[in-house]
PDB file of N, CA and C in Angstrom:
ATOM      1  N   UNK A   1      91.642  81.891 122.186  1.00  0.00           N
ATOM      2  CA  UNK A   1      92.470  83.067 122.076  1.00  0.00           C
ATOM      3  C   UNK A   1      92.227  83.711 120.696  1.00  0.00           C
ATOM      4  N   UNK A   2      92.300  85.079 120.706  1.00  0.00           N
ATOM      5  CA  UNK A   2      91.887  85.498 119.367  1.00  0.00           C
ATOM      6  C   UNK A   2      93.046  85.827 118.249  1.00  0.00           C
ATOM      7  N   UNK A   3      93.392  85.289 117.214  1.00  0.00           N
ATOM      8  CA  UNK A   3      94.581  85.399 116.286  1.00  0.00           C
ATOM      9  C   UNK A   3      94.352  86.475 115.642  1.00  0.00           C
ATOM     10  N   UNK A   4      93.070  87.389 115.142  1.00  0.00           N
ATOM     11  CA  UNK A   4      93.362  88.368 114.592  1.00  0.00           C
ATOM     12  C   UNK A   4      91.506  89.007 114.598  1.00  0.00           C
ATOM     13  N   UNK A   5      91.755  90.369 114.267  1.00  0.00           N
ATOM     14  CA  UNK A   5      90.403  90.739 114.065  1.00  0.00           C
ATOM     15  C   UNK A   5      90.923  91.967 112.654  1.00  0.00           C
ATOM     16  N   UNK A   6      89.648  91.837 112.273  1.00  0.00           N
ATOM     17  CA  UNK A   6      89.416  92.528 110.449  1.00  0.00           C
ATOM     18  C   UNK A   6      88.311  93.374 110.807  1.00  0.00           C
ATOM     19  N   UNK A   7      88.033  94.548 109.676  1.00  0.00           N
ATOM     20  CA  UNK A   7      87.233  95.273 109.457  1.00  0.00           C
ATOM     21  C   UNK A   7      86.875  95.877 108.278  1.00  0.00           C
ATOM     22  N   UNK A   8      86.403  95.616 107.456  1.00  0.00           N
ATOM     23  CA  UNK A   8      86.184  96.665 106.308  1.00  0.00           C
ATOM     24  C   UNK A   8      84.828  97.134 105.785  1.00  0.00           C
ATOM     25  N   UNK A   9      85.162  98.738 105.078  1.00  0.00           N
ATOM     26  CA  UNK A   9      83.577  99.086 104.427  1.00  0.00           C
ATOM     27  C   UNK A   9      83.934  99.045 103.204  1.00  0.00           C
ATOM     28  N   UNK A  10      82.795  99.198 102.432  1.00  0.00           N
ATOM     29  CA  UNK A  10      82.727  99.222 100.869  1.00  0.00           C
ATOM     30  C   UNK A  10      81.527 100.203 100.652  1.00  0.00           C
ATOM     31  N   UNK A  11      81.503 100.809  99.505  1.00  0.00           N
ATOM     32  CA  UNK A  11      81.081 101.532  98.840  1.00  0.00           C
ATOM     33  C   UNK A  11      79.669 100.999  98.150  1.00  0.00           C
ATOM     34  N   UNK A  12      78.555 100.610  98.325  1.00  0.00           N
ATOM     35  CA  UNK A  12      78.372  99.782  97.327  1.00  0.00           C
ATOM     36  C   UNK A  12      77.985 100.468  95.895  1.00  0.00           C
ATOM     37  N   UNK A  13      78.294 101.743  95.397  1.00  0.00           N
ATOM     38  CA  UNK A  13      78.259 102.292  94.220  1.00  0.00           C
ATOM     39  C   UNK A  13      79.684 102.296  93.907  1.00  0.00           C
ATOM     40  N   UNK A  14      80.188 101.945  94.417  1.00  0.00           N
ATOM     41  CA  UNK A  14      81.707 101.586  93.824  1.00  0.00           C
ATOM     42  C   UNK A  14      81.682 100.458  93.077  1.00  0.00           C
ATOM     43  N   UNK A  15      81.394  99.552  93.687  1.00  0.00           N
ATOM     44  CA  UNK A  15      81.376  97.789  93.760  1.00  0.00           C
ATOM     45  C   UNK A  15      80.341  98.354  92.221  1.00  0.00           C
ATOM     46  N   UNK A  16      79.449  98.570  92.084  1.00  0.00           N
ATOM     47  CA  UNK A  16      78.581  99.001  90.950  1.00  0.00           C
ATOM     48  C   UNK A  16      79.634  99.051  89.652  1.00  0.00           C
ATOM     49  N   UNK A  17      79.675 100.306  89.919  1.00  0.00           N
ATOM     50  CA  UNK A  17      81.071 101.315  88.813  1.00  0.00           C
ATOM     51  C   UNK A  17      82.064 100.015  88.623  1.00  0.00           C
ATOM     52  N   UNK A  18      82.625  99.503  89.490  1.00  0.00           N
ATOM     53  CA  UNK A  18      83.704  98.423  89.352  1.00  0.00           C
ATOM     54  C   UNK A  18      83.188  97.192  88.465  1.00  0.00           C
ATOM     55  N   UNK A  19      82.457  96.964  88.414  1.00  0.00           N
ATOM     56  CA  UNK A  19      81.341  95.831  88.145  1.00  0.00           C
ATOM     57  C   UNK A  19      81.003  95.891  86.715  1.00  0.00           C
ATOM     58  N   UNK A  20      80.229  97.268  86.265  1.00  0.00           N
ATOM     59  CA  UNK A  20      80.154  97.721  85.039  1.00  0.00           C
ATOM     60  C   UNK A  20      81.567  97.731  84.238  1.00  0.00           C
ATOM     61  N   UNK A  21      82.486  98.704  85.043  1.00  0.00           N
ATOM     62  CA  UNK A  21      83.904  98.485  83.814  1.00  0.00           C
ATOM     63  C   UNK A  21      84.505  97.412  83.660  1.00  0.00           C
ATOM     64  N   UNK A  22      84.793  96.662  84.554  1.00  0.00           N
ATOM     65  CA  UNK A  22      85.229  95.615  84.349  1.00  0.00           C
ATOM     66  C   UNK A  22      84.803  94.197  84.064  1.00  0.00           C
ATOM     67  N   UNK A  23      83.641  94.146  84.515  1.00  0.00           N
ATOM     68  CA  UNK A  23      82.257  92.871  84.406  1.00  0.00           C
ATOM     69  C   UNK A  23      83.049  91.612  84.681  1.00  0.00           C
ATOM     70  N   UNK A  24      82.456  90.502  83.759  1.00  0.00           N
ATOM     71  CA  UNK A  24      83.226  89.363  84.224  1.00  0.00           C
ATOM     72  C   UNK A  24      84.226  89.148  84.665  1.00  0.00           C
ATOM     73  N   UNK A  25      85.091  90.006  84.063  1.00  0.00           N
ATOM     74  CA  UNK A  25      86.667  89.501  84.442  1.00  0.00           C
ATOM     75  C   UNK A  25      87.141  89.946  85.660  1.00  0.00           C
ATOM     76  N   UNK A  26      86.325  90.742  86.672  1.00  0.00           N
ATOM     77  CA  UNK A  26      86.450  91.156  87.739  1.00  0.00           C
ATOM     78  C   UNK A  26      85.914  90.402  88.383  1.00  0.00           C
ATOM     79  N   UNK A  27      84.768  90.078  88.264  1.00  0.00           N
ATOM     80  CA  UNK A  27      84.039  89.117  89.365  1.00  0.00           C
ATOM     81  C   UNK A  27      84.528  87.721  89.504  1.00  0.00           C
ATOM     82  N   UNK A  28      84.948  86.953  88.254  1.00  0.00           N
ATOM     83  CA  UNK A  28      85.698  85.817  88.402  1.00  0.00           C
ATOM     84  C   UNK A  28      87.274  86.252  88.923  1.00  0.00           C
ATOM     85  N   UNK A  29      87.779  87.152  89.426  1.00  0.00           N
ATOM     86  CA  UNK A  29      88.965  86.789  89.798  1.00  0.00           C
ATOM     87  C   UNK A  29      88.926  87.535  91.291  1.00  0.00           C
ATOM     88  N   UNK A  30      87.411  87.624  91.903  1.00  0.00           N
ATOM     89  CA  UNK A  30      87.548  88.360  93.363  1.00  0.00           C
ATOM     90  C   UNK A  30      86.191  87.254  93.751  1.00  0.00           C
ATOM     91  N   UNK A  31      85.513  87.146  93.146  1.00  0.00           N
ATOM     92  CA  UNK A  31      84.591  85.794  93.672  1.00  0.00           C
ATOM     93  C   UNK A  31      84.233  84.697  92.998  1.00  0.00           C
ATOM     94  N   UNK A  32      83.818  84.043  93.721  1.00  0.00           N
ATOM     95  CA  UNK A  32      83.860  82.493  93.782  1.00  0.00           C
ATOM     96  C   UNK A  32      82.434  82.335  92.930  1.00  0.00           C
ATOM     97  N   UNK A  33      82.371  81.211  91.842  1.00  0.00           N
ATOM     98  CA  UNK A  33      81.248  80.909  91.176  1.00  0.00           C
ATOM     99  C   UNK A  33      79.855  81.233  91.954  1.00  0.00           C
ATOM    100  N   UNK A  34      80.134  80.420  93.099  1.00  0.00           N
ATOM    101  CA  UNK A  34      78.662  80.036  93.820  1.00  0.00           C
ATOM    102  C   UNK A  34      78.090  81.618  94.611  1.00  0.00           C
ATOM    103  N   UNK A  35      79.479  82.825  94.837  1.00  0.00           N
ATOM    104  CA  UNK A  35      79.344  83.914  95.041  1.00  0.00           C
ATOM    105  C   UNK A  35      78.285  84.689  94.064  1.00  0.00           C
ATOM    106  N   UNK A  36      79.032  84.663  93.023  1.00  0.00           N
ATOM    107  CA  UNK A  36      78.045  85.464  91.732  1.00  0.00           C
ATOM    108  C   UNK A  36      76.983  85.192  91.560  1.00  0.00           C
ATOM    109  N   UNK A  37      76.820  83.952  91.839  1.00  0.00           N
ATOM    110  CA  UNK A  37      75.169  82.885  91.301  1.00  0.00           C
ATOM    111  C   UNK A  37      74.267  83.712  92.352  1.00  0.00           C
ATOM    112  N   UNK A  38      74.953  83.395  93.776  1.00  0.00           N
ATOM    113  CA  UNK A  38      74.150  83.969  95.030  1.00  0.00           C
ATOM    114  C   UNK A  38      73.589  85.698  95.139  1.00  0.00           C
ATOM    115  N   UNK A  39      74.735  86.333  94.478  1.00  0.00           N
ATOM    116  CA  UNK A  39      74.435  87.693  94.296  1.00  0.00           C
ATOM    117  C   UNK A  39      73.141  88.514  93.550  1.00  0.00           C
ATOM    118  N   UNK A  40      73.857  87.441  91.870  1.00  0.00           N
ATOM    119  CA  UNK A  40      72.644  88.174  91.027  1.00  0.00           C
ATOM    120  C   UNK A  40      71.436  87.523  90.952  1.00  0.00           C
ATOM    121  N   UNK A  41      70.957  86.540  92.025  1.00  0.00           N
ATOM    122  CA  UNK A  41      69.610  86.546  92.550  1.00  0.00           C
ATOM    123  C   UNK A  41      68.919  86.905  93.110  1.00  0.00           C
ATOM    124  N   UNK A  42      70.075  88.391  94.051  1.00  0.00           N
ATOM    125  CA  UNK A  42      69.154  89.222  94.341  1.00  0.00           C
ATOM    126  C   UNK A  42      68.746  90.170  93.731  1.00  0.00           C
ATOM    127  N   UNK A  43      67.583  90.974  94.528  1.00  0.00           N
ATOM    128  CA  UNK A  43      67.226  92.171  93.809  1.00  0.00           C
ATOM    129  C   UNK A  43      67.969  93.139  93.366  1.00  0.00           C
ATOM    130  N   UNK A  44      69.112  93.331  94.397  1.00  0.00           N
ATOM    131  CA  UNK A  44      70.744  94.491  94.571  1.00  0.00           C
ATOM    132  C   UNK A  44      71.626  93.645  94.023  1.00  0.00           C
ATOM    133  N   UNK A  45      72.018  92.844  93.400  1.00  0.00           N
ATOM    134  CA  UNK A  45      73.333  91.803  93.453  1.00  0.00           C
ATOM    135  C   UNK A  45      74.335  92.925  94.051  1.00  0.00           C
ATOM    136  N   UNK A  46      74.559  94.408  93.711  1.00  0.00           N
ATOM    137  CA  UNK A  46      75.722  95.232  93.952  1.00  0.00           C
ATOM    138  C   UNK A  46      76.359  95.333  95.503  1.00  0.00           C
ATOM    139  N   UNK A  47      74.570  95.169  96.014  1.00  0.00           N
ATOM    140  CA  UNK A  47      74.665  95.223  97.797  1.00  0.00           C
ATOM    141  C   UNK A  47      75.359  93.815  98.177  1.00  0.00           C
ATOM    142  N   UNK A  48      74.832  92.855  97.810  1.00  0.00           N
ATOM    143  CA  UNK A  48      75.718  91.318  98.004  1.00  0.00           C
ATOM    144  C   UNK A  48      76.931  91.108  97.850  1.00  0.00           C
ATOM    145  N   UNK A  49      77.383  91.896  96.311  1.00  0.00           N
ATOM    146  CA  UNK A  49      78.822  92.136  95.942  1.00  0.00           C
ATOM    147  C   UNK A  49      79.833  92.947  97.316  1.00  0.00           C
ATOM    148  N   UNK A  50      79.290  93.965  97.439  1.00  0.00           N
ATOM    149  CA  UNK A  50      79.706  94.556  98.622  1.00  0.00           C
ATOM    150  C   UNK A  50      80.485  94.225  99.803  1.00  0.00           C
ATOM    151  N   UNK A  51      79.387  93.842 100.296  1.00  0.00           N
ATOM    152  CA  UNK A  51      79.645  93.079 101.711  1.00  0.00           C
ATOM    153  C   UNK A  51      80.253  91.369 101.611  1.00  0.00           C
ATOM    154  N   UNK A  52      80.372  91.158 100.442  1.00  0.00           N
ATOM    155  CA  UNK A  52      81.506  90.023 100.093  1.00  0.00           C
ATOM    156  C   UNK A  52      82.394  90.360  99.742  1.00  0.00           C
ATOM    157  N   UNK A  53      82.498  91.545  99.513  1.00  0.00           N
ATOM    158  CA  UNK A  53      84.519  91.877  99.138  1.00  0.00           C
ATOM    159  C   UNK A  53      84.789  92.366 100.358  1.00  0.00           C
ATOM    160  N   UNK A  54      84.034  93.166 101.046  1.00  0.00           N
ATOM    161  CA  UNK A  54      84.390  93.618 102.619  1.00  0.00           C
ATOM    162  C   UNK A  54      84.508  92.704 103.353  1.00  0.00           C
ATOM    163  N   UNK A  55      83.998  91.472 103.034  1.00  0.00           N
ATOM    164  CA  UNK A  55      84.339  90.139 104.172  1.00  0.00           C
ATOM    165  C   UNK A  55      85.823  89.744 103.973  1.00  0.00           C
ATOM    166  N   UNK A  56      86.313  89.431 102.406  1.00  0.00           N
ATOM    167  CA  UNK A  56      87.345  89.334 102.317  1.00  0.00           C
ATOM    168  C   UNK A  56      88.561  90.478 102.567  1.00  0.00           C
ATOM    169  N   UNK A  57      87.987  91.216 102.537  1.00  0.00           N
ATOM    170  CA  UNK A  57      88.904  92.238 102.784  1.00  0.00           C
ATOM    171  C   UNK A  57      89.213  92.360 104.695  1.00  0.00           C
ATOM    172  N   UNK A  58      88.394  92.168 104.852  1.00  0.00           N
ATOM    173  CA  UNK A  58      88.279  92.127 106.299  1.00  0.00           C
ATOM    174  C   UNK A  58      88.893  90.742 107.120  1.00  0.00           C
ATOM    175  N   UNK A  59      88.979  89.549 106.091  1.00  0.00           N
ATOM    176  CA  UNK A  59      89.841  88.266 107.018  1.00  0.00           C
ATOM    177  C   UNK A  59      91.467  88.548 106.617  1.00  0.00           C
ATOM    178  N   UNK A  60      91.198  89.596 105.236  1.00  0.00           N
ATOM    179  CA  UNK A  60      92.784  89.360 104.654  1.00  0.00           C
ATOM    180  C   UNK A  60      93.467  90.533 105.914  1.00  0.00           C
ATOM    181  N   UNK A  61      92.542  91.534 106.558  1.00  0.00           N
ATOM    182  CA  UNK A  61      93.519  92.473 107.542  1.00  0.00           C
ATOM    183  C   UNK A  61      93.624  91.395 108.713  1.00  0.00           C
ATOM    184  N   UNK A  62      92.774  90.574 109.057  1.00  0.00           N
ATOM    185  CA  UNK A  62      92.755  90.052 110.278  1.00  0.00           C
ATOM    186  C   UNK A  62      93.710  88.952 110.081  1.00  0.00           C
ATOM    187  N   UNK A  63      94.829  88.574 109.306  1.00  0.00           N
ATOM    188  CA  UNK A  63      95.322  87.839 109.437  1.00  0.00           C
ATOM    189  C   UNK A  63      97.210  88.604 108.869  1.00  0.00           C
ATOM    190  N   UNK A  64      96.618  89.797 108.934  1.00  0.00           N
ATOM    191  CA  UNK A  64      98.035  90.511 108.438  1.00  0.00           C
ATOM    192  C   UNK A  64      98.709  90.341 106.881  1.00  0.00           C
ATOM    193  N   UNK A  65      99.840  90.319 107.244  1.00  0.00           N
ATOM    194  CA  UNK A  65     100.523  90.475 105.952  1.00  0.00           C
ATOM    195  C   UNK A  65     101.018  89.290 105.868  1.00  0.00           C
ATOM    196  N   UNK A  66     100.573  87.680 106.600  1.00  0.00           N
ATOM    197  CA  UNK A  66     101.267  87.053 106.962  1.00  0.00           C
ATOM    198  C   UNK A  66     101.673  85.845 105.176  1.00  0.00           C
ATOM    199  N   UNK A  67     100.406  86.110 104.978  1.00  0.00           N
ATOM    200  CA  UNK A  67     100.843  85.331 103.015  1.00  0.00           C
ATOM    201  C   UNK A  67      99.752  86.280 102.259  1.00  0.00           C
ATOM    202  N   UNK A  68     100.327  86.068 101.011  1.00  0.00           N
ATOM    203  CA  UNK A  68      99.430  86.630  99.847  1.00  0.00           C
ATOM    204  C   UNK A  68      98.825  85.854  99.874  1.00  0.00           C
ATOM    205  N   UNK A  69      97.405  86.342  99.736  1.00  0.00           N
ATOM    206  CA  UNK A  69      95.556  85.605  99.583  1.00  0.00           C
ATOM    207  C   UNK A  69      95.153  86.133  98.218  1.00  0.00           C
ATOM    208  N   UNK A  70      94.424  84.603  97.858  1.00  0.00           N
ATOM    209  CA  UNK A  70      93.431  85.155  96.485  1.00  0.00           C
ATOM    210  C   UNK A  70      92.218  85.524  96.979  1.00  0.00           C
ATOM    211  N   UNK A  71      91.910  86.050  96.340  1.00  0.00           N
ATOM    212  CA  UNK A  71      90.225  86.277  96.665  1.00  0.00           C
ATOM    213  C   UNK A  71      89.379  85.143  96.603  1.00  0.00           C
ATOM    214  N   UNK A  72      89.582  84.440  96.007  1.00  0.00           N
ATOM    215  CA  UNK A  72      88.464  83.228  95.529  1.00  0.00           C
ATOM    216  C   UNK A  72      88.948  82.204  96.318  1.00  0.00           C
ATOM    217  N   UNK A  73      90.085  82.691  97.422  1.00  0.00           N
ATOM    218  CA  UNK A  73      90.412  80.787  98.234  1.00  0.00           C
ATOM    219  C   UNK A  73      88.965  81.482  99.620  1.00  0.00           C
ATOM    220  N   UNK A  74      88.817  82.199  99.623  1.00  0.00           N
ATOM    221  CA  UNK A  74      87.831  83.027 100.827  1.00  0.00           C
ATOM    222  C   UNK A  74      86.404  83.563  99.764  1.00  0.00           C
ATOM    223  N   UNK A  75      85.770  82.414 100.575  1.00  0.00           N
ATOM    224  CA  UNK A  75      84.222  82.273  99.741  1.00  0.00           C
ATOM    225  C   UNK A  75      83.113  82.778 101.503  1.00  0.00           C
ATOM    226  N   UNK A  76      81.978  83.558 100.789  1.00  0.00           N
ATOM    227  CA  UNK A  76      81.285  83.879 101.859  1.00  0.00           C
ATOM    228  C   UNK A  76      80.071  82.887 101.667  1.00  0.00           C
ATOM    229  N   UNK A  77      79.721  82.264 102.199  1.00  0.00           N
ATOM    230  CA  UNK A  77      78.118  80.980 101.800  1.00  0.00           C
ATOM    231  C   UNK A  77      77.388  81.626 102.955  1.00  0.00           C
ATOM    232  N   UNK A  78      75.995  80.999 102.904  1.00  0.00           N
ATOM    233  CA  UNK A  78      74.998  81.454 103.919  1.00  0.00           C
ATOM    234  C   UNK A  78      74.634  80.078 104.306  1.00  0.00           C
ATOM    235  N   UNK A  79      74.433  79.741 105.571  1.00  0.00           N
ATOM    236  CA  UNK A  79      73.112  78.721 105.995  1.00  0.00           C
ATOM    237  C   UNK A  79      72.183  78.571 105.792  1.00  0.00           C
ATOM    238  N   UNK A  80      71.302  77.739 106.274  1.00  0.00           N
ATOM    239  CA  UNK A  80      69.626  77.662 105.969  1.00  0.00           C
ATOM    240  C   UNK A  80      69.170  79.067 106.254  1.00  0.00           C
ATOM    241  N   UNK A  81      69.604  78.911 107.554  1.00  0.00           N
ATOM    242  CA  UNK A  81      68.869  80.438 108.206  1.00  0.00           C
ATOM    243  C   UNK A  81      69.415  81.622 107.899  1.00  0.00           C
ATOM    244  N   UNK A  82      70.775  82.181 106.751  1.00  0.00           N
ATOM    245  CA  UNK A  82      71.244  82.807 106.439  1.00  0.00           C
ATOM    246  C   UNK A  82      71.850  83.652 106.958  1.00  0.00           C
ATOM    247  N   UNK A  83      72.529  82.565 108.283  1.00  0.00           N
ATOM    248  CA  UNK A  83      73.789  83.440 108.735  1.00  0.00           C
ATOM    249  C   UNK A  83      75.295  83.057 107.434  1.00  0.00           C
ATOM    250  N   UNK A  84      76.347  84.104 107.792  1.00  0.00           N
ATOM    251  CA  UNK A  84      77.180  84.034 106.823  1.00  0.00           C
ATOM    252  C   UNK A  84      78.083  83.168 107.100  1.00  0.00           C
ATOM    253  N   UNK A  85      79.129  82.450 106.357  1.00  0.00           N
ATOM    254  CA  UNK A  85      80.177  82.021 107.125  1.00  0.00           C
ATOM    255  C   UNK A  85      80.886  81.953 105.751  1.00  0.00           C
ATOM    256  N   UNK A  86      82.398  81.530 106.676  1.00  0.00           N
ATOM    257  CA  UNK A  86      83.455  81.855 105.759  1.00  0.00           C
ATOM    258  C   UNK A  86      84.335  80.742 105.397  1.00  0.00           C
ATOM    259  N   UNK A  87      83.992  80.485 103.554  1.00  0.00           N
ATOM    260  CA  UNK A  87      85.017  79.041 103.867  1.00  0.00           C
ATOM    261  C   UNK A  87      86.391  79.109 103.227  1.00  0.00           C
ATOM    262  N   UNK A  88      87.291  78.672 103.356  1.00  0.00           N
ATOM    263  CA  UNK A  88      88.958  79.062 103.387  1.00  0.00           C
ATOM    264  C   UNK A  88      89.063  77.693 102.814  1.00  0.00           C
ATOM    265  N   UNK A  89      90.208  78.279 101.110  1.00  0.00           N
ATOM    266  CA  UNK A  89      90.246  76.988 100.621  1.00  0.00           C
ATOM    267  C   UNK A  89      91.646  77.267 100.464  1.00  0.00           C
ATOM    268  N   UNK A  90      92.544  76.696  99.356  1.00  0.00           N
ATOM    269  CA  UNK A  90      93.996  76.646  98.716  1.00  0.00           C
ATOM    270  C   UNK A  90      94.956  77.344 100.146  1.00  0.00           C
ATOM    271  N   UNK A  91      95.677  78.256  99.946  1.00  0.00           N
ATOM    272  CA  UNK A  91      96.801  78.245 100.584  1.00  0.00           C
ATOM    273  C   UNK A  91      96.578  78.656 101.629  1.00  0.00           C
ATOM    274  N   UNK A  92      95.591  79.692 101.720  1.00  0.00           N
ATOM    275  CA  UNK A  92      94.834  80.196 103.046  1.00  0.00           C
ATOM    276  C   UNK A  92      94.360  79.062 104.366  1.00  0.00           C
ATOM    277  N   UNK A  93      93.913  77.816 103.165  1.00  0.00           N
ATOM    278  CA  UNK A  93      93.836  77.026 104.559  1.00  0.00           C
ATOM    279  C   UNK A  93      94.957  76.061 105.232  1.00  0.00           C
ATOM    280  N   UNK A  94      95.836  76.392 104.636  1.00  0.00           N
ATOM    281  CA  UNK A  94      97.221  75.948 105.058  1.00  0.00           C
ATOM    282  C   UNK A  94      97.606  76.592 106.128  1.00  0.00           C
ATOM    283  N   UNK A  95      97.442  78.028 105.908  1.00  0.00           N
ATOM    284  CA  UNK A  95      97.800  78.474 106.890  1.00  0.00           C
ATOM    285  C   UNK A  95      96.940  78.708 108.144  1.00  0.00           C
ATOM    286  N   UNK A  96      95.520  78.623 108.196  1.00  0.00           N
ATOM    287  CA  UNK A  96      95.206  78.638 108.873  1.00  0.00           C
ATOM    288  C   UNK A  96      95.291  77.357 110.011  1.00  0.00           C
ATOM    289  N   UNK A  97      95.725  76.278 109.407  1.00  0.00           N
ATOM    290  CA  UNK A  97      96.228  75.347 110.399  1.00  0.00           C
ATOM    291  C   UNK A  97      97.558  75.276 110.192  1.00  0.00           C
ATOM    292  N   UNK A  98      98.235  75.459 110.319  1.00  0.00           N
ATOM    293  CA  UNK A  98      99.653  76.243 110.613  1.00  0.00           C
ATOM    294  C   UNK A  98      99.613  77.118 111.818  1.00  0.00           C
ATOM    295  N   UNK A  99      98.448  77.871 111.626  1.00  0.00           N
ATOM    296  CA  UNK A  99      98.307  78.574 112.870  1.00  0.00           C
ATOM    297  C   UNK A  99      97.465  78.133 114.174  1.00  0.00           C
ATOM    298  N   UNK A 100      96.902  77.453 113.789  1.00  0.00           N
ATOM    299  CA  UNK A 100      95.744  76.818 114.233  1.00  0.00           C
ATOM    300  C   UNK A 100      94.673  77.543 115.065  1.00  0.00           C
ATOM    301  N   UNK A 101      94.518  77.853 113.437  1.00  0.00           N
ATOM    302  CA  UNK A 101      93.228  78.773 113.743  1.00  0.00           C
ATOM    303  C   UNK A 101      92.171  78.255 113.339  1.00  0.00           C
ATOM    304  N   UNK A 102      91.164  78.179 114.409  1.00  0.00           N
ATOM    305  CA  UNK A 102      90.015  77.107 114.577  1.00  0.00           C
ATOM    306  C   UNK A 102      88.497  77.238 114.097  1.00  0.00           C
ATOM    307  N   UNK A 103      88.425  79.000 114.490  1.00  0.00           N
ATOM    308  CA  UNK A 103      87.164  79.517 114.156  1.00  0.00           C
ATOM    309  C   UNK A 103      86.662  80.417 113.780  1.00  0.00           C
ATOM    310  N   UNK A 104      86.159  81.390 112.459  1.00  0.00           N
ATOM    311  CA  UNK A 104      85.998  82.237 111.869  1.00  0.00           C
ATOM    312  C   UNK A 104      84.917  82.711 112.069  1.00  0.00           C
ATOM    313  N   UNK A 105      84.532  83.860 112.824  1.00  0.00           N
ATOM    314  CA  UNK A 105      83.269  84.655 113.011  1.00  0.00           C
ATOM    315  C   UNK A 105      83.451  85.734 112.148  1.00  0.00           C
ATOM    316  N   UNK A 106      82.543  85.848 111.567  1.00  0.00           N
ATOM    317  CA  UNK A 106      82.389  86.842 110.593  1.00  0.00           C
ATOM    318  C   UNK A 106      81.067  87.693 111.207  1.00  0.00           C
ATOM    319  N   UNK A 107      80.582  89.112 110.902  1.00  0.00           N
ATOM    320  CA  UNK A 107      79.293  89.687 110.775  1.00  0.00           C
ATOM    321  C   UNK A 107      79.421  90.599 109.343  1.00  0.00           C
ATOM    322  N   UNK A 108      78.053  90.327 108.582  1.00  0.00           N
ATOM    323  CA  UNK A 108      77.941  91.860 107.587  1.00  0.00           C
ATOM    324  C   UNK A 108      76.790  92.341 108.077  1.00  0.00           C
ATOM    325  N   UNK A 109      76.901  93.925 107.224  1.00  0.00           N
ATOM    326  CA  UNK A 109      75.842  94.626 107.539  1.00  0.00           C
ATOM    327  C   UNK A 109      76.120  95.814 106.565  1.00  0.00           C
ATOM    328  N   UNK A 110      74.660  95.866 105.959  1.00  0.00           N
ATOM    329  CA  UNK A 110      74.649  97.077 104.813  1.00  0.00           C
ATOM    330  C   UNK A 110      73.478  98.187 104.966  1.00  0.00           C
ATOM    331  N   UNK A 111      73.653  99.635 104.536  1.00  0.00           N
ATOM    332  CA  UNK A 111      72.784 100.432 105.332  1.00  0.00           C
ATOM    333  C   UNK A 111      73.130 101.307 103.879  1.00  0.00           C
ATOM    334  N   UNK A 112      71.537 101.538 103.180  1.00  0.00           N
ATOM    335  CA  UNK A 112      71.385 102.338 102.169  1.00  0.00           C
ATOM    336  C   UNK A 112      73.403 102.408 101.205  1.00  0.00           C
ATOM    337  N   UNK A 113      74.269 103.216 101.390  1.00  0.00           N
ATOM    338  CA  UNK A 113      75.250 103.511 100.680  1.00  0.00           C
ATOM    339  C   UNK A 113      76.435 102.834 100.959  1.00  0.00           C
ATOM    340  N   UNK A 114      76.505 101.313 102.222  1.00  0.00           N
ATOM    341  CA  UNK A 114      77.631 101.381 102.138  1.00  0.00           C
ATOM    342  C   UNK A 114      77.523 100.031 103.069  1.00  0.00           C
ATOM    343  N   UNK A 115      78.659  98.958 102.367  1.00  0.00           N
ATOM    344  CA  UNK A 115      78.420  97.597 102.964  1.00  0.00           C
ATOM    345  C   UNK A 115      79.535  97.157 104.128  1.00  0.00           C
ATOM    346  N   UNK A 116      79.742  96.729 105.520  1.00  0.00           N
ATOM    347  CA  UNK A 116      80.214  96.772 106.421  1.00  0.00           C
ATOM    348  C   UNK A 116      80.766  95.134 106.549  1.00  0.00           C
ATOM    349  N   UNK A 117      81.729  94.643 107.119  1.00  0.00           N
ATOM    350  CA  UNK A 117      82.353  93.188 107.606  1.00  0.00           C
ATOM    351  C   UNK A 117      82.666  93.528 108.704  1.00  0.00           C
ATOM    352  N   UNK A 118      82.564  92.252 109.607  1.00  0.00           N
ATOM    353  CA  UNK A 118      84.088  92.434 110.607  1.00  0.00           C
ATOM    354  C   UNK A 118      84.444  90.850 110.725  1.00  0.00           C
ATOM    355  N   UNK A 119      84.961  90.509 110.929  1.00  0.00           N
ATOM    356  CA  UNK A 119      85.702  89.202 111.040  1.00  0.00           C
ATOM    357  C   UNK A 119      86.478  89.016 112.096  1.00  0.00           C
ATOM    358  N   UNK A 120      86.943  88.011 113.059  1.00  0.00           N
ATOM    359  CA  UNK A 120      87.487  87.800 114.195  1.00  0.00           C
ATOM    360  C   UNK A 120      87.621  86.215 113.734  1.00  0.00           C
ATOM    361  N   UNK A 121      89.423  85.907 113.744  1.00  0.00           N
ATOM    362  CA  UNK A 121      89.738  84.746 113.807  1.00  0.00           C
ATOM    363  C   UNK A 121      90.349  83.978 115.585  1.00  0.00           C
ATOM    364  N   UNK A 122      90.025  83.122 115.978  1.00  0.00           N
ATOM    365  CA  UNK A 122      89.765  82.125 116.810  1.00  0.00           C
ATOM    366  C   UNK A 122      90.452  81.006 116.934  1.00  0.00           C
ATOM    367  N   UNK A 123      91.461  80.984 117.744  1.00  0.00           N
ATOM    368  CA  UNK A 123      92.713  79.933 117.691  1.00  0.00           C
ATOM    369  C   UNK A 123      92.057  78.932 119.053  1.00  0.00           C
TER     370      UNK A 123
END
């Protein structure tokens, strides 16, 4: 049964601009160490940045208003084969078994100006 579905876009010249004014102290309090490491190894880190705040942004609609979420308990990792997935740590994963919610499908997708999520949680 499906507990919730998310969606969000991002800007990724926003995520840029955001990035520059604020630098570290932004990125450590919206992603996760192993996030940043993963980013600025790419060629874009801004495009990576992107579509990882749109992921989070996208599980935090799909699950409502139901608790305040940090950013950093919702980490995006890749597989071997570099599909995405989503791992849920501190209070978030409380609640997700509370709810018992079982399975997190995520998709991104980025196209020249602008980085895309959707997320669908799975009870």
């Amino acid at each position: 049964m499906i507990y919730g579905v998310g969606i969000d876009l991002v800007k990724i010249e926003r995520m840029k601009q955001v990035v520059e004014r604020w630098g570290q102290k932004f990125l450590e309090r919206v992603f996760t160490k192993g996030e940043i490491e993963y980013c600025y190894e790419k060629k874009e880190p801004y495009l990576s940045l992107a579509v990882r705040f749109a992921a989070k942004e996208a599980l935090i609609k799909a699950i409502g208003s139901a608790i305040p979420v940090s950013y950093t308990d919702i980490e995006v990792i890749n597989v071997e084969a570099g599909r995405p997935l989503l791992k849920i740590n501190g209070k978030l994963e409380e609640f997700f078994q509370e709810k018992s919610i079982l399975h997190v499908h995520i998709s991104l997708s980025h196209e020249h100006e602008y980085g895309v999520a959707c997320v669908v949680l799975e009870q």
